[in-house]
Protein backbone atom coordinates (compact mmCIF):
# COMPACT_ATOMS: atom_id res chain seq x y z
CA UNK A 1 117.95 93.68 119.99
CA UNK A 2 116.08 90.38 121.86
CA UNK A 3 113.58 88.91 119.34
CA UNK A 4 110.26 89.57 120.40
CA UNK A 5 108.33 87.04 122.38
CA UNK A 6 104.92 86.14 120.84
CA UNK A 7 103.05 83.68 123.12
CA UNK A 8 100.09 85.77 123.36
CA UNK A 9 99.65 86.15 119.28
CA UNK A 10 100.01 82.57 118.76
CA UNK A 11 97.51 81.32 121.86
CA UNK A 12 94.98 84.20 119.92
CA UNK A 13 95.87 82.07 116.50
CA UNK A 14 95.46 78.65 117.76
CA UNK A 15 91.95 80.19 119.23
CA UNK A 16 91.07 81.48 115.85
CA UNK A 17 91.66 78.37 114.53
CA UNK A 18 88.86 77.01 116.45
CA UNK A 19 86.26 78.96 114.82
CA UNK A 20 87.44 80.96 111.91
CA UNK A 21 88.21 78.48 108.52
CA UNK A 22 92.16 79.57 108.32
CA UNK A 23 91.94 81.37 111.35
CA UNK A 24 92.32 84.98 109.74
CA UNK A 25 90.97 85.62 106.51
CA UNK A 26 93.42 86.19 103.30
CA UNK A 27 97.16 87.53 103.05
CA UNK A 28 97.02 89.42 106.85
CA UNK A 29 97.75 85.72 108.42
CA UNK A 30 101.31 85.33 109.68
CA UNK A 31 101.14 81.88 107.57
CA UNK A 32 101.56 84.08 104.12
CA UNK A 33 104.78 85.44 106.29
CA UNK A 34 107.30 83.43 108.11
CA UNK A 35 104.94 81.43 110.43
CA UNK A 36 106.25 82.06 114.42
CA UNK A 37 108.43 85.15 113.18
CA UNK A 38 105.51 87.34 112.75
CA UNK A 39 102.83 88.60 115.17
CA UNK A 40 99.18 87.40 114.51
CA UNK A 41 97.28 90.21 116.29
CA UNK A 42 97.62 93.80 116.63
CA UNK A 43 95.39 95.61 119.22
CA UNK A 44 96.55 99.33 119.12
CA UNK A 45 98.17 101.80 116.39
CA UNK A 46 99.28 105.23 116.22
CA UNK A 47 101.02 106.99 113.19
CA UNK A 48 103.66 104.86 111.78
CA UNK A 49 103.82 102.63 114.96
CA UNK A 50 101.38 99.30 115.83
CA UNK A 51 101.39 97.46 118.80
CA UNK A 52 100.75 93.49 119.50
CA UNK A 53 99.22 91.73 121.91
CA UNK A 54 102.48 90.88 123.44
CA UNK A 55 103.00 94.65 124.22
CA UNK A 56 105.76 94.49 121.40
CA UNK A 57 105.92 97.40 119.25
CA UNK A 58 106.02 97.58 115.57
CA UNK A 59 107.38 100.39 112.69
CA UNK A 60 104.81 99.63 110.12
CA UNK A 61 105.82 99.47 106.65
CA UNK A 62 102.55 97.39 105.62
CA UNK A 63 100.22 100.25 106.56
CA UNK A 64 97.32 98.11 106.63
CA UNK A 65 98.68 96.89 103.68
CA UNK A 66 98.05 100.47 102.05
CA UNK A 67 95.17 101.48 103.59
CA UNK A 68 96.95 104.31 105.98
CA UNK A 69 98.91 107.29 104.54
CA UNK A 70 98.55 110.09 106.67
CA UNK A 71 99.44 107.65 109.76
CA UNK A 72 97.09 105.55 111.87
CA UNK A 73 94.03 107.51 114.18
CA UNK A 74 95.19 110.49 112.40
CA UNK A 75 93.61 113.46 114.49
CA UNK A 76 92.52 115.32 111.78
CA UNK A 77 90.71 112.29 109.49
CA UNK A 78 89.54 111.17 113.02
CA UNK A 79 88.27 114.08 114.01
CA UNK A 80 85.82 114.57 110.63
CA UNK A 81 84.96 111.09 110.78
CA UNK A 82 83.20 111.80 114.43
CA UNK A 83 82.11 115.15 113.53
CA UNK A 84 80.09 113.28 110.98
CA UNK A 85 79.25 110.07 112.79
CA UNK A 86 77.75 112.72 115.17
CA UNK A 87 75.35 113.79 112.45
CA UNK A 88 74.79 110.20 110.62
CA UNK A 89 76.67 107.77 109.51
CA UNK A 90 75.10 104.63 107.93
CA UNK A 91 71.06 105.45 106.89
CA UNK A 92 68.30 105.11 105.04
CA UNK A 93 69.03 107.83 102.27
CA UNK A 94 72.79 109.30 101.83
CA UNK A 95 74.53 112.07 103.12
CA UNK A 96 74.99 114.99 101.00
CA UNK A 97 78.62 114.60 101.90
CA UNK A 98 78.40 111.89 99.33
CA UNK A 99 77.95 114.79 96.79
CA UNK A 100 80.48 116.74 98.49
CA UNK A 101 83.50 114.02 98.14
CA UNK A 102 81.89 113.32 94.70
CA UNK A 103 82.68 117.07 93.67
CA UNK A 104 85.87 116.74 94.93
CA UNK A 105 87.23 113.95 93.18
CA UNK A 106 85.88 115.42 89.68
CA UNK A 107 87.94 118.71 90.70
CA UNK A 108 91.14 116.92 91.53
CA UNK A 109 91.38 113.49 88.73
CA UNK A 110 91.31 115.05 85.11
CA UNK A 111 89.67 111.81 83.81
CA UNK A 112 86.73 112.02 86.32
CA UNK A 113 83.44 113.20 84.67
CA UNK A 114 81.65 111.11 87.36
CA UNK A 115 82.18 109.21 90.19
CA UNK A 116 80.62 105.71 91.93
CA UNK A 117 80.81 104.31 95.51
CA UNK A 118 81.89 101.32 96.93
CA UNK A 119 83.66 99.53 100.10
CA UNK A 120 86.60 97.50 98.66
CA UNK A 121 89.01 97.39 95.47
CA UNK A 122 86.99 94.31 94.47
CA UNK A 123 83.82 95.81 94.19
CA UNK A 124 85.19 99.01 92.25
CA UNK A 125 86.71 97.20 89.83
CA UNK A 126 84.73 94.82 88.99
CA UNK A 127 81.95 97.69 88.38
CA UNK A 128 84.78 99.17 86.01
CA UNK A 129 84.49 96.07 84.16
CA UNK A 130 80.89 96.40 84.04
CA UNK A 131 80.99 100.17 82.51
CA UNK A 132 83.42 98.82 79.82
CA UNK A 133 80.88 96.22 78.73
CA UNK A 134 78.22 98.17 78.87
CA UNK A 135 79.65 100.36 76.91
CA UNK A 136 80.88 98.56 74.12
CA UNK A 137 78.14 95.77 74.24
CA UNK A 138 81.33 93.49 74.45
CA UNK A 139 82.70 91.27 76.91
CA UNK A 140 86.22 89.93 76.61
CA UNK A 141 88.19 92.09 79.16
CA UNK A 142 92.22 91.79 79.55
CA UNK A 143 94.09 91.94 82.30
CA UNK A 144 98.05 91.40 82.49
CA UNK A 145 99.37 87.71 84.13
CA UNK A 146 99.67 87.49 87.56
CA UNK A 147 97.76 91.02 87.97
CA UNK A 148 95.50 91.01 91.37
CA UNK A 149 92.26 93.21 90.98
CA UNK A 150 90.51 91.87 93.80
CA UNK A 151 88.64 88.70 94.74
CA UNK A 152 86.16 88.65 92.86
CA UNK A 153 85.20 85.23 90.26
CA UNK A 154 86.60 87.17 87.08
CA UNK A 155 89.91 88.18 88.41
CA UNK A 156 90.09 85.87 91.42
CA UNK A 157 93.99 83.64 91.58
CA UNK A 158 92.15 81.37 93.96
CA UNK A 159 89.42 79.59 92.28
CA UNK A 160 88.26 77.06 94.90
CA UNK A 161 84.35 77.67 94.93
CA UNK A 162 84.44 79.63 91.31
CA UNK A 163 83.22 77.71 87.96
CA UNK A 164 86.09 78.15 85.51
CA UNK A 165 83.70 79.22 82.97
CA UNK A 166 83.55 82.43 85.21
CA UNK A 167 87.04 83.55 83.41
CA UNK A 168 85.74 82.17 80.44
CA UNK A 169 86.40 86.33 78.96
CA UNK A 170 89.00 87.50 80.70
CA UNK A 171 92.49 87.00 78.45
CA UNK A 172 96.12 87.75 79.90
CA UNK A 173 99.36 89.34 78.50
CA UNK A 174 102.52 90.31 80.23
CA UNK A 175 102.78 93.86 81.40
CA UNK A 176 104.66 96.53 79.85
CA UNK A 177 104.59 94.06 76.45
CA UNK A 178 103.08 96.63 74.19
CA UNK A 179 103.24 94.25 71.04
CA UNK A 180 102.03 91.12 72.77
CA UNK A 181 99.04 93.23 74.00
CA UNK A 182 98.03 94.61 70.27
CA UNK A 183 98.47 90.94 69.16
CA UNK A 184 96.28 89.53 71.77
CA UNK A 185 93.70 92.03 70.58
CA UNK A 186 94.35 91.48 66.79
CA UNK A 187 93.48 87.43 67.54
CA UNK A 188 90.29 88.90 69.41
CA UNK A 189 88.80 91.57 66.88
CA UNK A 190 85.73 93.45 67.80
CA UNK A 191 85.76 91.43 71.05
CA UNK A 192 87.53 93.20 74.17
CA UNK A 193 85.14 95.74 75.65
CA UNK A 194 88.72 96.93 77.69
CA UNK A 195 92.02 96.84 79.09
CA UNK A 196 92.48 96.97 83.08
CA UNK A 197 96.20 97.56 84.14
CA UNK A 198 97.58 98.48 87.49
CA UNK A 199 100.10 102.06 87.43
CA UNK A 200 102.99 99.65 87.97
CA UNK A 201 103.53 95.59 88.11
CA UNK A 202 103.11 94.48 91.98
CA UNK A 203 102.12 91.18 91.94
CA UNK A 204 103.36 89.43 95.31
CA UNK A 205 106.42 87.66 95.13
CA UNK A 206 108.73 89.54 92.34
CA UNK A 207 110.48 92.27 91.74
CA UNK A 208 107.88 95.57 91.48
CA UNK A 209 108.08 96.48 88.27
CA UNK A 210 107.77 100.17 86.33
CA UNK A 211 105.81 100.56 83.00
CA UNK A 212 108.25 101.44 80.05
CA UNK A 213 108.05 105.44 79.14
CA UNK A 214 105.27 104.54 75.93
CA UNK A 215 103.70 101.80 77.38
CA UNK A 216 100.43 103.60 78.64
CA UNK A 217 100.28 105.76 75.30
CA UNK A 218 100.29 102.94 73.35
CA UNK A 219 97.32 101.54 75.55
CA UNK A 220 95.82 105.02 74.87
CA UNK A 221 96.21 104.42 71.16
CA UNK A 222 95.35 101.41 70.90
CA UNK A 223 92.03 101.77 72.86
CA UNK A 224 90.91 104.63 70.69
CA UNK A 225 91.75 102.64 67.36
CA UNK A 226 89.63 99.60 68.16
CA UNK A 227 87.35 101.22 70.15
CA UNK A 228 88.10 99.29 73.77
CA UNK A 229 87.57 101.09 77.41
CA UNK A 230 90.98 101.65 79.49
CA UNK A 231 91.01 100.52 83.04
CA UNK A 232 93.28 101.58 85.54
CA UNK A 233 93.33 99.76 88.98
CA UNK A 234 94.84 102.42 91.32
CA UNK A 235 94.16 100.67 94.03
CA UNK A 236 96.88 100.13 95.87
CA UNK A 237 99.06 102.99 94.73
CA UNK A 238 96.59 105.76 94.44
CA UNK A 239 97.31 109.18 96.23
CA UNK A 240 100.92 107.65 96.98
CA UNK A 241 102.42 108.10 93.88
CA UNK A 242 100.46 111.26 93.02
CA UNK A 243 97.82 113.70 94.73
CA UNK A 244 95.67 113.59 91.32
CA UNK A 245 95.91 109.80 91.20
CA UNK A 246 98.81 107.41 90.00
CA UNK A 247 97.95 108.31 85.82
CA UNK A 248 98.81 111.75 86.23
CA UNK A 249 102.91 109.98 87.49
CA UNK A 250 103.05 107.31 84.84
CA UNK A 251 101.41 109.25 81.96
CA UNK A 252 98.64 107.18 81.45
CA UNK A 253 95.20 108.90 80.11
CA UNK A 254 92.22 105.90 81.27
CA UNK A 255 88.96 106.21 80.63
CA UNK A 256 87.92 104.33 84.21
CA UNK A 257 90.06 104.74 87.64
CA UNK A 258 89.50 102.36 90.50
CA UNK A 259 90.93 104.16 93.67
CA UNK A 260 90.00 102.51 97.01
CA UNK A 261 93.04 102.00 100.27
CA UNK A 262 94.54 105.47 100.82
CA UNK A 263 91.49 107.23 99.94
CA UNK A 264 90.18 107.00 103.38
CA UNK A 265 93.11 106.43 105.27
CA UNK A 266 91.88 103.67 107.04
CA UNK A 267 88.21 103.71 106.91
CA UNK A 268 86.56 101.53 104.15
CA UNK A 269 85.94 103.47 101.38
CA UNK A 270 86.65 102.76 97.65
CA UNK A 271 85.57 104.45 94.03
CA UNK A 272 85.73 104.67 90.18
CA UNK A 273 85.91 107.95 88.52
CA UNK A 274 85.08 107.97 84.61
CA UNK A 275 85.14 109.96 81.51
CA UNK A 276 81.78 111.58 80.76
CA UNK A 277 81.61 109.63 77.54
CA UNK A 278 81.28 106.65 80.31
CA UNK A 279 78.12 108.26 81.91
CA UNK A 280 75.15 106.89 79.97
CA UNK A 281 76.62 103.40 80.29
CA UNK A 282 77.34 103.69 84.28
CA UNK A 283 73.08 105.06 84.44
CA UNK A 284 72.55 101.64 82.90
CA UNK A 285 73.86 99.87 85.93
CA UNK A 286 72.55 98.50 89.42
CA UNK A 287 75.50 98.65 91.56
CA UNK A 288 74.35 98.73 95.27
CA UNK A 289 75.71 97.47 98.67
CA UNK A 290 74.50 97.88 102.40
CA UNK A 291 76.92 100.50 103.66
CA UNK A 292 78.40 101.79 100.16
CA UNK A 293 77.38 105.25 101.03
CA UNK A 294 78.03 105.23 104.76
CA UNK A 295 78.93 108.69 105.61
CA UNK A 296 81.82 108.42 107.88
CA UNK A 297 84.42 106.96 105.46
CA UNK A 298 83.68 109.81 102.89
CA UNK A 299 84.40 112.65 105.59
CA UNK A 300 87.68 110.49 106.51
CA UNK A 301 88.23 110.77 102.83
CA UNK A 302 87.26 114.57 102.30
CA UNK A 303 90.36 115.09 105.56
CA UNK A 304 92.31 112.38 103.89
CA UNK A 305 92.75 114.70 100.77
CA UNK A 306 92.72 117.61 102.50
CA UNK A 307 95.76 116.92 104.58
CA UNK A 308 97.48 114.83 101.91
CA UNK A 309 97.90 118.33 99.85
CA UNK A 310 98.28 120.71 103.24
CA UNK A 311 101.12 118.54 104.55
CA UNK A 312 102.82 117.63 101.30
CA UNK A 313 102.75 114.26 102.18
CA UNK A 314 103.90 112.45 98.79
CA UNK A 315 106.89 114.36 98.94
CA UNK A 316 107.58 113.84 102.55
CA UNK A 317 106.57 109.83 101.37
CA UNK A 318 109.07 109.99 98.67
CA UNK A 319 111.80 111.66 100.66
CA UNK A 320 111.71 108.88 103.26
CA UNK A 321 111.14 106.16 100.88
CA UNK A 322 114.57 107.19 99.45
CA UNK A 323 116.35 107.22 102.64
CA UNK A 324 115.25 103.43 103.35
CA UNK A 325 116.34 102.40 99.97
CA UNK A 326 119.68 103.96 100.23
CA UNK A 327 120.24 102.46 103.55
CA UNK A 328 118.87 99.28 102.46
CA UNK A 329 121.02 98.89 99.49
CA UNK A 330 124.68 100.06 101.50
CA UNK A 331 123.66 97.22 104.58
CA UNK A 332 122.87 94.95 102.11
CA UNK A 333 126.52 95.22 100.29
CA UNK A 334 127.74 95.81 103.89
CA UNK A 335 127.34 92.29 104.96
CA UNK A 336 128.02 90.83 101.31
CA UNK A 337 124.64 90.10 100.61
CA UNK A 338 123.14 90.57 96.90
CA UNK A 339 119.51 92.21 96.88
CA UNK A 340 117.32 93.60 94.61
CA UNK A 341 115.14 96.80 95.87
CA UNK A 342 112.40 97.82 93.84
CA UNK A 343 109.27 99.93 93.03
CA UNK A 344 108.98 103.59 93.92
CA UNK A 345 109.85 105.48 97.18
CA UNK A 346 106.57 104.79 98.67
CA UNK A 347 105.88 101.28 97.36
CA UNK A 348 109.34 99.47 97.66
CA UNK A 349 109.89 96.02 97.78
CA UNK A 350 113.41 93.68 98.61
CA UNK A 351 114.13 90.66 97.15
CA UNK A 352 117.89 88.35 97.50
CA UNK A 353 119.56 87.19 94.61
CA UNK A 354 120.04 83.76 94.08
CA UNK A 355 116.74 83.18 96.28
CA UNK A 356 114.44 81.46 94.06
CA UNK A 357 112.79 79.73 96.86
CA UNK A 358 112.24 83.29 98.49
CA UNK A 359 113.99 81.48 101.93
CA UNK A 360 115.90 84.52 102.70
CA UNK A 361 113.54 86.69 102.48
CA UNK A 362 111.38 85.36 104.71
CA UNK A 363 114.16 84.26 107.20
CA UNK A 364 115.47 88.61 106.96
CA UNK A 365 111.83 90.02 106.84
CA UNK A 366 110.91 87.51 109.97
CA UNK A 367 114.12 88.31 111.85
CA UNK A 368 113.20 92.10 111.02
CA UNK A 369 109.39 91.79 112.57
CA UNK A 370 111.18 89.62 115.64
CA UNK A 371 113.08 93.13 116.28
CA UNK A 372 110.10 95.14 115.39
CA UNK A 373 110.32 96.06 111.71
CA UNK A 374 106.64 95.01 110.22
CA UNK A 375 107.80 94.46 106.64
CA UNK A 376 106.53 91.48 104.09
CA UNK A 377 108.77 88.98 102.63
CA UNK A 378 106.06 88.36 99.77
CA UNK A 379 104.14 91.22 99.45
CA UNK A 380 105.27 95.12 98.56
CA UNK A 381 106.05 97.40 101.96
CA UNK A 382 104.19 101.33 101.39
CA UNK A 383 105.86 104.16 103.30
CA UNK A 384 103.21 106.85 105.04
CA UNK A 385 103.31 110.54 105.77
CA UNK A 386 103.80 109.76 109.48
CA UNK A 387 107.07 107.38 108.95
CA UNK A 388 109.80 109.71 110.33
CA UNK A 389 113.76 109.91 109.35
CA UNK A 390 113.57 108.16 113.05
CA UNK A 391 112.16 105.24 111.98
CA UNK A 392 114.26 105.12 109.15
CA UNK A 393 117.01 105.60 111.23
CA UNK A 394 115.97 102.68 113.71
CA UNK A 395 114.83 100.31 110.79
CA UNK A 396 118.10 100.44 109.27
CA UNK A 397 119.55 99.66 112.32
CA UNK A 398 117.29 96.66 112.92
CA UNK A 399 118.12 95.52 108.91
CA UNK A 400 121.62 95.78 109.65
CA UNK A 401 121.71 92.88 112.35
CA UNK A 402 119.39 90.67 110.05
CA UNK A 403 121.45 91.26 107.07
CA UNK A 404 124.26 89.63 108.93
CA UNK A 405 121.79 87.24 110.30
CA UNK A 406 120.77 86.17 107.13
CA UNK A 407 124.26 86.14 105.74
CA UNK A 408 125.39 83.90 108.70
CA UNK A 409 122.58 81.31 107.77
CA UNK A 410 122.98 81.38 103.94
């Protein structure tokens, strides 16, 4: 297992550099990984597997950090998408396959009674937070600490550039802390226009965390009681934990879904479904962007459903998901190492013990993309319907020499 040489990727960086400020925009540079360990450009994929500029070749377990599911160029999602693009893709007036994917969604989420277009989780979300005004004629919105809905100036963790006073209505409360949330709202009455929570804690950095079994119905409840829209942001585990989005897995019953990533396997394409109650509300709102109803992302999501359901692929996810953490956890206690693996099957993340500086994470995950395991030491991995009991096989092999690796240095 020779560590991969990366001259290429890093003469690309240094080039970037030149004229791009940071020289790749947000979390995707190999600066929020372990800087020289990690490859900085990919330039071909194919199911599970990615390839560098190097030549090197890559399991991926970031799957474009969610976006694929089904498995990168997927024929059939790829084949739709140029069946369409064929026809039209980007124009003057939309495609009725905008009503088509529309219809779809309301068929498969039980909360949809309408559905809205956009390109990124950013934009969908922050629309959500729109409705929920609207609607209420409100404006303080709460989100739990740490929580990332997007980039945007209300939810942004980065506020170079923003005003402060743009969070001036946005409040915070730890997730899965039912009481501190119906305090928070108690110190706030006949203020929050809604609650926006995420199917399960993933913030980067810590341990992935599940919601307790009441912890949505007491959101429910308490929404209904002081009269407050429900927000879920599904999107980053939407159609992974469950083919009628992630609510229908962790008993949650929001008013407003955000579902964006997985939706399109690949090809930019994100949404919110809400209750018809929601409808007059969303009429009252301009909400518009260049390519929002391009065609060819909502054919690759039309496939992208399609085949998630045919194939079974959340099972198939959750099966292989399972076999990594199992292996994981014995290679782990097979070099004497102390770790902490957490989240579902197909959202897992690793953490050490007694690593509060996150160094061996970084030092394992690095070692592990050196040897051609793409995993994130700050960020949660996702598992895809095209990640065989092969590459589980291999990247349990590959974990196995950096667990001893990492032992040996710590």
């Amino acid at each position: 297992m020779k560590p991969y040489d990366l001259t290429k990727s890093y003469q690309w960086f240094a080039r970037a550099e030149k004229v791009i400020p940071n020289g790749i925009q947000g979390p995707r540079t190999p600066r929020f990984a372990t800087f020289g360990s990690y490859p900085a450009f990919f330039v071909r994929n194919l199911g599970s597997r990615a390839w560098d500029v190097d030549g090197n070749e890559y399991i991926d377990f970031m799957c474009s950090f969610g976006a694929m599911v089904l498995g990168y160029q997927d024929p059939a999602v790829e084949k739709a998408v140029a069946a369409q693009a064929a026809l039209c893709n980007s124009v003057s007036i939309p495609s009725p396959i905008m009503v088509e994917l529309a219809e779809r969604l309301m068929a498969l989420i039980p909360q949809a009674g309408w559905v809205i277009y956009g390109k990124n989780g950013s934009d969908v979300t922050t629309y959500a937070t729109q409705v929920a005004r609207v609607a209420t004629g409100r404006n303080q919105i709460i989100v739990a600490k740490n929580a990332y809905h997007g980039f945007h100036a209300w939810c942004s963790h980065h506020a170079a550039g923003f005003p402060r006073e743009f969070r001036a209505h946005v409040l915070e409360v730890e997730y899965n802390d039912l009481p501190a949330l119906e305090k928070l709202v108690a110190e706030h009455p006949g203020q929050v226009a809604g609650i926006m929570l995420c199917p399960i804690r993933h913030d980067a950095m810590r341990d992935l965390e599940m919601p307790q079994p009441d912890y949505f119905a007491g959101v429910r409840k308490l929404c209904d009681r002081e009269g407050m829209a429900f927000m879920l942001d599904d999107i980053r585990c939407g159609f992974r934990l469950h083919l009628q989005g992630s609510a229908m897995a962790i008993g949650a019953d929001p008013d407003l879904v955000c579902f964006g990533k997985a939706m399109g396997n690949g090809h930019p394409i994100a949404v919110v479904t809400g209750k018809p109650a929601l409808r007059d509300a969303a009429n009252k709102i301009y909400f518009s962007g260049t390519h929002f109803l391009a065609a060819g992302p909502m054919a690759a999501s039309l496939a992208c459903l399609r085949e998630l359901e045919s194939r079974g692929a959340i099972e198939r996810m959750n099966a292989m998901g399972a076999m990594l953490k199992r292996g994981m956890e014995e290679r782990a206690r097979a070099a004497g190492l102390s770790i902490r693996y957490s989240g579902p099957p197909a959202i897992p993340y690793l953490l050490f013990d007694n690593d509060p500086l996150l160094e061996k994470i970084r030092y394992f995950c690095g070692e592990a993309a050196r040897r051609g395991i793409y995993i994130h030491p700050h960020h949660n991995w996702f598992l895809s319907a095209a990640h065989t009991q092969e590459d589980i096989q291999k990247t349990l092999e590959v974990a196995e020499v950096c667990f001893h690796l990492t032992r040996e240095k710590f």
